[in-house]
C-alpha atoms as a PDB file:
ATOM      1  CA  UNK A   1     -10.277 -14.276  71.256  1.00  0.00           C
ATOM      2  CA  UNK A   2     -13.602 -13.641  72.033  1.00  0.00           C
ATOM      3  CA  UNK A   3     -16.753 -13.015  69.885  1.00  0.00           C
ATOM      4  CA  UNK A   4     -17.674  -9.219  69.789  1.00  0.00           C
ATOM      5  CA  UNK A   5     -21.171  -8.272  70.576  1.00  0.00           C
ATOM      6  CA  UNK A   6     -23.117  -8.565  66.769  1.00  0.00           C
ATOM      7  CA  UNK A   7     -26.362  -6.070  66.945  1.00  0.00           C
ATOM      8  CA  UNK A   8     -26.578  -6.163  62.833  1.00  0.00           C
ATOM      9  CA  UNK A   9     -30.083  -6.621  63.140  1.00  0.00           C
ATOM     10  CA  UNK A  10     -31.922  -5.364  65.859  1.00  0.00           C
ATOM     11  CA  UNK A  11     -35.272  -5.166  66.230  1.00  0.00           C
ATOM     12  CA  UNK A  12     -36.633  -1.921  64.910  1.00  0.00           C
ATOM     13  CA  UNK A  13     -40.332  -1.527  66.313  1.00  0.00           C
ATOM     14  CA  UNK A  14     -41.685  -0.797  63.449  1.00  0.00           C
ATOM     15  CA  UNK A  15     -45.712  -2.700  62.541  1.00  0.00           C
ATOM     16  CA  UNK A  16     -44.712  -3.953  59.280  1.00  0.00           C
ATOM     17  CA  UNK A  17     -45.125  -7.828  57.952  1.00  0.00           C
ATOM     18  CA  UNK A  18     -42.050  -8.981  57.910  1.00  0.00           C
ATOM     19  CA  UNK A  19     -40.243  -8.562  54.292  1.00  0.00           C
ATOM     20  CA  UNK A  20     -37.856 -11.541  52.531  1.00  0.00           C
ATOM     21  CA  UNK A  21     -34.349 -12.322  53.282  1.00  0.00           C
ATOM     22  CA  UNK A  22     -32.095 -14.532  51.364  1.00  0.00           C
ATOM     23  CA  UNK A  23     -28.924 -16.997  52.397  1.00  0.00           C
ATOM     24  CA  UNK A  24     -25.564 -16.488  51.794  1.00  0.00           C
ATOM     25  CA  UNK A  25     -22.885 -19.391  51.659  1.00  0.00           C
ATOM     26  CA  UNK A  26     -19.333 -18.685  50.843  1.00  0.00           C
ATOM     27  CA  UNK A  27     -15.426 -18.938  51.233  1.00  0.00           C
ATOM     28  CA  UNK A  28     -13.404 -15.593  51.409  1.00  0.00           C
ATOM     29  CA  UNK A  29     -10.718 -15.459  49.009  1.00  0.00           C
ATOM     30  CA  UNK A  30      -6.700 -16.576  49.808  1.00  0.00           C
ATOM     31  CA  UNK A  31      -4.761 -13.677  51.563  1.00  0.00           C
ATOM     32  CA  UNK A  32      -0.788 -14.173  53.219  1.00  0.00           C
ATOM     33  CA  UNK A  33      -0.554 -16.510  50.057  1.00  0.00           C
ATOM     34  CA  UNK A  34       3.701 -16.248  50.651  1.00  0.00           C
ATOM     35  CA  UNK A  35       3.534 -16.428  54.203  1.00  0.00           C
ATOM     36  CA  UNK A  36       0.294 -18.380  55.844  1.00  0.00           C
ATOM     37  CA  UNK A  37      -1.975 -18.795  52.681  1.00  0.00           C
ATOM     38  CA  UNK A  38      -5.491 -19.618  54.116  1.00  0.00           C
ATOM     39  CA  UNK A  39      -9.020 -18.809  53.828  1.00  0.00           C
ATOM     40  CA  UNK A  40     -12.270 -18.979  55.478  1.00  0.00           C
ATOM     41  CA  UNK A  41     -15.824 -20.154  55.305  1.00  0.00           C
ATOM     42  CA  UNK A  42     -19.256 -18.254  56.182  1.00  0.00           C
ATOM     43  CA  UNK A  43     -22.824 -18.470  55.892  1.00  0.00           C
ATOM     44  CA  UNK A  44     -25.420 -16.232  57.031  1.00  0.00           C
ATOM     45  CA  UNK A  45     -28.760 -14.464  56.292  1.00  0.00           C
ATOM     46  CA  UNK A  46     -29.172 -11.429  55.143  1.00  0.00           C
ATOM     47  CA  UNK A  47     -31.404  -8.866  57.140  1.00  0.00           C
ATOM     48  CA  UNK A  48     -35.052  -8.273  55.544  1.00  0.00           C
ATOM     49  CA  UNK A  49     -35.260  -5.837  51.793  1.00  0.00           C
ATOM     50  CA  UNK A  50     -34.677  -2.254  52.410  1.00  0.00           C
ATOM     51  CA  UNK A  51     -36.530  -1.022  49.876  1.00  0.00           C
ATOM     52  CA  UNK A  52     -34.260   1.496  47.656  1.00  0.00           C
ATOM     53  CA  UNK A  53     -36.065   3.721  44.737  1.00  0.00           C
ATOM     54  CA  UNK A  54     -37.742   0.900  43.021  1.00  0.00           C
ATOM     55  CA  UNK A  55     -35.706  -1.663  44.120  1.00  0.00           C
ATOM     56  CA  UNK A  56     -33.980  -3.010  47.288  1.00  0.00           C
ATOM     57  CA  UNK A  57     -31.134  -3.911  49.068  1.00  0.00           C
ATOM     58  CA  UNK A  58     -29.888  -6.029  52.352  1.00  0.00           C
ATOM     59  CA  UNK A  59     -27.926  -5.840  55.436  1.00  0.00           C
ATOM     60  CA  UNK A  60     -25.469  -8.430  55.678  1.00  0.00           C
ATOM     61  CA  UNK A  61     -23.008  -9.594  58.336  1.00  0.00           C
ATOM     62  CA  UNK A  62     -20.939 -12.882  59.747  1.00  0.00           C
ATOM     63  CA  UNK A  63     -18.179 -14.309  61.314  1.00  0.00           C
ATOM     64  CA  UNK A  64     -15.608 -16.119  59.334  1.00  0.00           C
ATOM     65  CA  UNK A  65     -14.874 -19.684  60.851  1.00  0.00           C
ATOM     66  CA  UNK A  66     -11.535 -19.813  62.437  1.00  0.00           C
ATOM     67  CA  UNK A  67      -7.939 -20.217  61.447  1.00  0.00           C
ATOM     68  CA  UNK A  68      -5.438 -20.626  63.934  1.00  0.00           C
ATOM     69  CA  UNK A  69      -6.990 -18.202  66.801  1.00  0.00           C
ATOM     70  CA  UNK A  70      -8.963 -16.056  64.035  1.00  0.00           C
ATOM     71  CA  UNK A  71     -11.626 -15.117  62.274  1.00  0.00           C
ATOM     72  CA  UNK A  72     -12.826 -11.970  60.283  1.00  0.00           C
ATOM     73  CA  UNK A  73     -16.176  -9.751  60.429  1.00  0.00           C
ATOM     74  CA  UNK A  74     -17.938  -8.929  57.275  1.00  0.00           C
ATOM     75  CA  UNK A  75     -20.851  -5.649  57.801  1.00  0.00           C
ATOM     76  CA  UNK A  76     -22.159  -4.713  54.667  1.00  0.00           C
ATOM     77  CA  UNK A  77     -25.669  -4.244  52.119  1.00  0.00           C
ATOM     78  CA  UNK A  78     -26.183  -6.287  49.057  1.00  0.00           C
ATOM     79  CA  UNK A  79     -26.422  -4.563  45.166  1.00  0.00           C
ATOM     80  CA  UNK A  80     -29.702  -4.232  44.320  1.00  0.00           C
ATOM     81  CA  UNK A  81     -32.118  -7.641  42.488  1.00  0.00           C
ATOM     82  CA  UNK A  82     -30.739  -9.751  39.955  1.00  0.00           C
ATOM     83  CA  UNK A  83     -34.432 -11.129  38.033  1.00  0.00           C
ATOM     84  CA  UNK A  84     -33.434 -14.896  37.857  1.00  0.00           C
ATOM     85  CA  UNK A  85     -36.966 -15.787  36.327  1.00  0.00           C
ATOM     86  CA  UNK A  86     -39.987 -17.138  37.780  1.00  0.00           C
ATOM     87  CA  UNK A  87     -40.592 -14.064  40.041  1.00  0.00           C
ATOM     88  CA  UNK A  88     -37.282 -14.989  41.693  1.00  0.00           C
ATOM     89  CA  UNK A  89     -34.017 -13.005  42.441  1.00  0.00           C
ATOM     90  CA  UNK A  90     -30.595 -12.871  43.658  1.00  0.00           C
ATOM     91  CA  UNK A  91     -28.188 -10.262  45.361  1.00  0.00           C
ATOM     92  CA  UNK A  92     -24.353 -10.240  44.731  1.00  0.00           C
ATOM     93  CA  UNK A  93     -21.939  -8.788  47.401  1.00  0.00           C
ATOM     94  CA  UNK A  94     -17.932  -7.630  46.043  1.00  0.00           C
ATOM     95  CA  UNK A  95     -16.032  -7.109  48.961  1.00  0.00           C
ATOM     96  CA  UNK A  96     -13.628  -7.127  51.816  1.00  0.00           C
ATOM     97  CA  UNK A  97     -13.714  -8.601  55.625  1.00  0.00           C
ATOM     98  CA  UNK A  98     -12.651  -6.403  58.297  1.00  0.00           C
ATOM     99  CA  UNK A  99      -8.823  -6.410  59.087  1.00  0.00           C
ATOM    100  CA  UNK A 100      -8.011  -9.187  61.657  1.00  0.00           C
ATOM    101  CA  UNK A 101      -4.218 -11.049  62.544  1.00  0.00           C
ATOM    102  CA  UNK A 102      -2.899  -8.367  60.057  1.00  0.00           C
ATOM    103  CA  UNK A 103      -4.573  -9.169  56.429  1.00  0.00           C
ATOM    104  CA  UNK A 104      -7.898  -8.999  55.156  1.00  0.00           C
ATOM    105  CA  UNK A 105      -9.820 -11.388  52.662  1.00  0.00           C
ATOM    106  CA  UNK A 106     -11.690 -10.313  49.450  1.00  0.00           C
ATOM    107  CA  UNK A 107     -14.456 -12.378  48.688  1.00  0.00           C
ATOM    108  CA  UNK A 108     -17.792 -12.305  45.967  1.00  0.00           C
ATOM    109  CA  UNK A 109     -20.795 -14.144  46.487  1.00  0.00           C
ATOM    110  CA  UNK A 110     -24.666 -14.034  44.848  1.00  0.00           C
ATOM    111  CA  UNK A 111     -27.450 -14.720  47.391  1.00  0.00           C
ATOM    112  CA  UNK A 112     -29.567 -17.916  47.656  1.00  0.00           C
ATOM    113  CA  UNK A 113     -33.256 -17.070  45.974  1.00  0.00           C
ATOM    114  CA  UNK A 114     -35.761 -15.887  48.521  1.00  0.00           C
ATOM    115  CA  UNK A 115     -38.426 -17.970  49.864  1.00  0.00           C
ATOM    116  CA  UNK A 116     -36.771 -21.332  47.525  1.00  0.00           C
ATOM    117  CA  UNK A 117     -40.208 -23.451  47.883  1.00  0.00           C
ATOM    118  CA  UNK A 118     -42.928 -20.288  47.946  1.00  0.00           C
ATOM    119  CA  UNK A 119     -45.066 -19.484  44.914  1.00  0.00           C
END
Protein backbone atom coordinates (compact mmCIF):
# COMPACT_ATOMS: atom_id res chain seq x y z
CA UNK A 1 0.00 0.00 0.00
CA UNK A 2 1.10 3.12 -1.07
CA UNK A 3 0.75 6.69 0.36
CA UNK A 4 -1.99 8.72 -1.54
CA UNK A 5 -1.07 12.09 -2.79
CA UNK A 6 -1.92 14.62 0.57
CA UNK A 7 -2.62 18.35 -0.95
CA UNK A 8 -4.41 19.40 2.61
CA UNK A 9 -2.60 22.44 2.51
CA UNK A 10 -1.63 23.96 -0.52
CA UNK A 11 -0.37 27.05 -1.02
CA UNK A 12 -3.08 29.59 -1.60
CA UNK A 13 -1.36 32.85 -3.09
CA UNK A 14 -2.79 34.93 -1.05
CA UNK A 15 -0.21 38.28 0.61
CA UNK A 16 -1.12 37.65 4.07
CA UNK A 17 1.50 37.13 7.21
CA UNK A 18 1.26 33.93 7.91
CA UNK A 19 -1.46 33.15 10.83
CA UNK A 20 -0.80 30.39 13.94
CA UNK A 21 -1.12 26.74 13.79
CA UNK A 22 -1.10 24.38 16.62
CA UNK A 23 0.18 20.46 17.09
CA UNK A 24 -1.76 17.62 17.42
CA UNK A 25 -0.50 14.28 19.11
CA UNK A 26 -2.77 11.37 19.52
CA UNK A 27 -3.84 7.58 19.42
CA UNK A 28 -7.18 6.69 17.58
CA UNK A 29 -9.42 4.75 19.63
CA UNK A 30 -9.64 0.51 19.62
CA UNK A 31 -11.85 -0.77 16.66
CA UNK A 32 -12.14 -4.96 15.60
CA UNK A 33 -11.86 -5.23 19.52
CA UNK A 34 -13.37 -9.22 18.98
CA UNK A 35 -11.48 -9.87 16.03
CA UNK A 36 -7.94 -7.81 15.56
CA UNK A 37 -8.26 -5.16 18.42
CA UNK A 38 -5.62 -2.46 17.54
CA UNK A 39 -5.09 1.13 17.28
CA UNK A 40 -2.97 3.74 15.88
CA UNK A 41 -0.79 6.72 16.55
CA UNK A 42 -0.62 10.30 14.74
CA UNK A 43 0.74 13.61 15.01
CA UNK A 44 0.46 16.46 12.82
CA UNK A 45 -0.06 20.26 12.45
CA UNK A 46 -2.88 21.82 11.85
CA UNK A 47 -3.15 24.25 8.77
CA UNK A 48 -3.03 28.16 9.74
CA UNK A 49 -6.67 29.89 11.68
CA UNK A 50 -9.46 30.31 9.31
CA UNK A 51 -10.95 32.95 10.80
CA UNK A 52 -14.86 32.08 11.45
CA UNK A 53 -17.34 35.06 12.75
CA UNK A 54 -15.28 36.11 15.63
CA UNK A 55 -13.47 33.20 16.07
CA UNK A 56 -11.53 30.52 14.10
CA UNK A 57 -11.03 27.22 13.11
CA UNK A 58 -8.25 24.72 11.43
CA UNK A 59 -7.67 22.31 8.74
CA UNK A 60 -6.40 19.18 9.93
CA UNK A 61 -5.12 15.98 8.32
CA UNK A 62 -2.60 12.76 8.87
CA UNK A 63 -1.74 9.43 8.33
CA UNK A 64 -2.19 6.90 11.02
CA UNK A 65 1.10 4.81 11.59
CA UNK A 66 0.72 1.34 10.38
CA UNK A 67 -0.76 -1.92 11.52
CA UNK A 68 -0.19 -4.89 9.67
CA UNK A 69 -0.19 -3.31 5.92
CA UNK A 70 -2.48 -0.24 7.13
CA UNK A 71 -3.08 2.89 8.08
CA UNK A 72 -6.09 5.39 8.13
CA UNK A 73 -6.55 9.15 6.78
CA UNK A 74 -8.04 11.70 9.01
CA UNK A 75 -9.33 15.30 6.79
CA UNK A 76 -11.07 17.46 8.95
CA UNK A 77 -11.35 21.41 10.81
CA UNK A 78 -10.98 21.90 14.47
CA UNK A 79 -14.11 23.48 16.90
CA UNK A 80 -13.55 26.80 17.37
CA UNK A 81 -10.80 28.39 20.65
CA UNK A 82 -10.82 27.00 23.94
CA UNK A 83 -9.26 30.41 26.21
CA UNK A 84 -6.70 28.36 28.33
CA UNK A 85 -5.40 31.69 30.02
CA UNK A 86 -2.52 33.78 29.40
CA UNK A 87 -3.68 34.80 25.86
CA UNK A 88 -3.39 31.10 25.01
CA UNK A 89 -5.83 28.52 23.42
CA UNK A 90 -6.63 25.12 22.39
CA UNK A 91 -8.80 23.33 19.64
CA UNK A 92 -10.54 19.91 20.26
CA UNK A 93 -11.34 17.55 17.28
CA UNK A 94 -14.39 14.47 17.94
CA UNK A 95 -14.14 12.25 15.22
CA UNK A 96 -13.66 9.41 12.85
CA UNK A 97 -10.65 8.23 10.35
CA UNK A 98 -11.54 7.36 6.95
CA UNK A 99 -12.58 3.63 6.37
CA UNK A 100 -9.45 1.48 5.63
CA UNK A 101 -8.95 -2.79 5.93
CA UNK A 102 -12.76 -2.67 6.70
CA UNK A 103 -13.21 -0.59 10.17
CA UNK A 104 -12.72 2.81 11.10
CA UNK A 105 -11.27 4.39 14.42
CA UNK A 106 -12.96 7.14 16.56
CA UNK A 107 -10.64 9.23 18.22
CA UNK A 108 -10.75 12.93 20.43
CA UNK A 109 -7.92 15.04 20.86
CA UNK A 110 -7.34 19.01 22.12
CA UNK A 111 -4.56 20.85 20.23
CA UNK A 112 -1.09 21.78 21.61
CA UNK A 113 -1.19 25.82 22.52
CA UNK A 114 0.00 27.97 19.67
CA UNK A 115 3.29 29.52 19.53
CA UNK A 116 4.25 27.45 23.32
CA UNK A 117 7.39 29.91 24.02
CA UNK A 118 5.90 33.39 22.27
CA UNK A 119 4.62 36.26 24.39
Amino acid sequence: MGFPEMNCCPPCGCDHPQRHVHELIGSVRIAEEECDPHNHRFATVSGEAIPCGCDHVHEVCFHTDFYEDHYHEFKGRTGGAIDVGCGKHVHFVEAMTECEDGHRHRFKVASLIEDPIGE
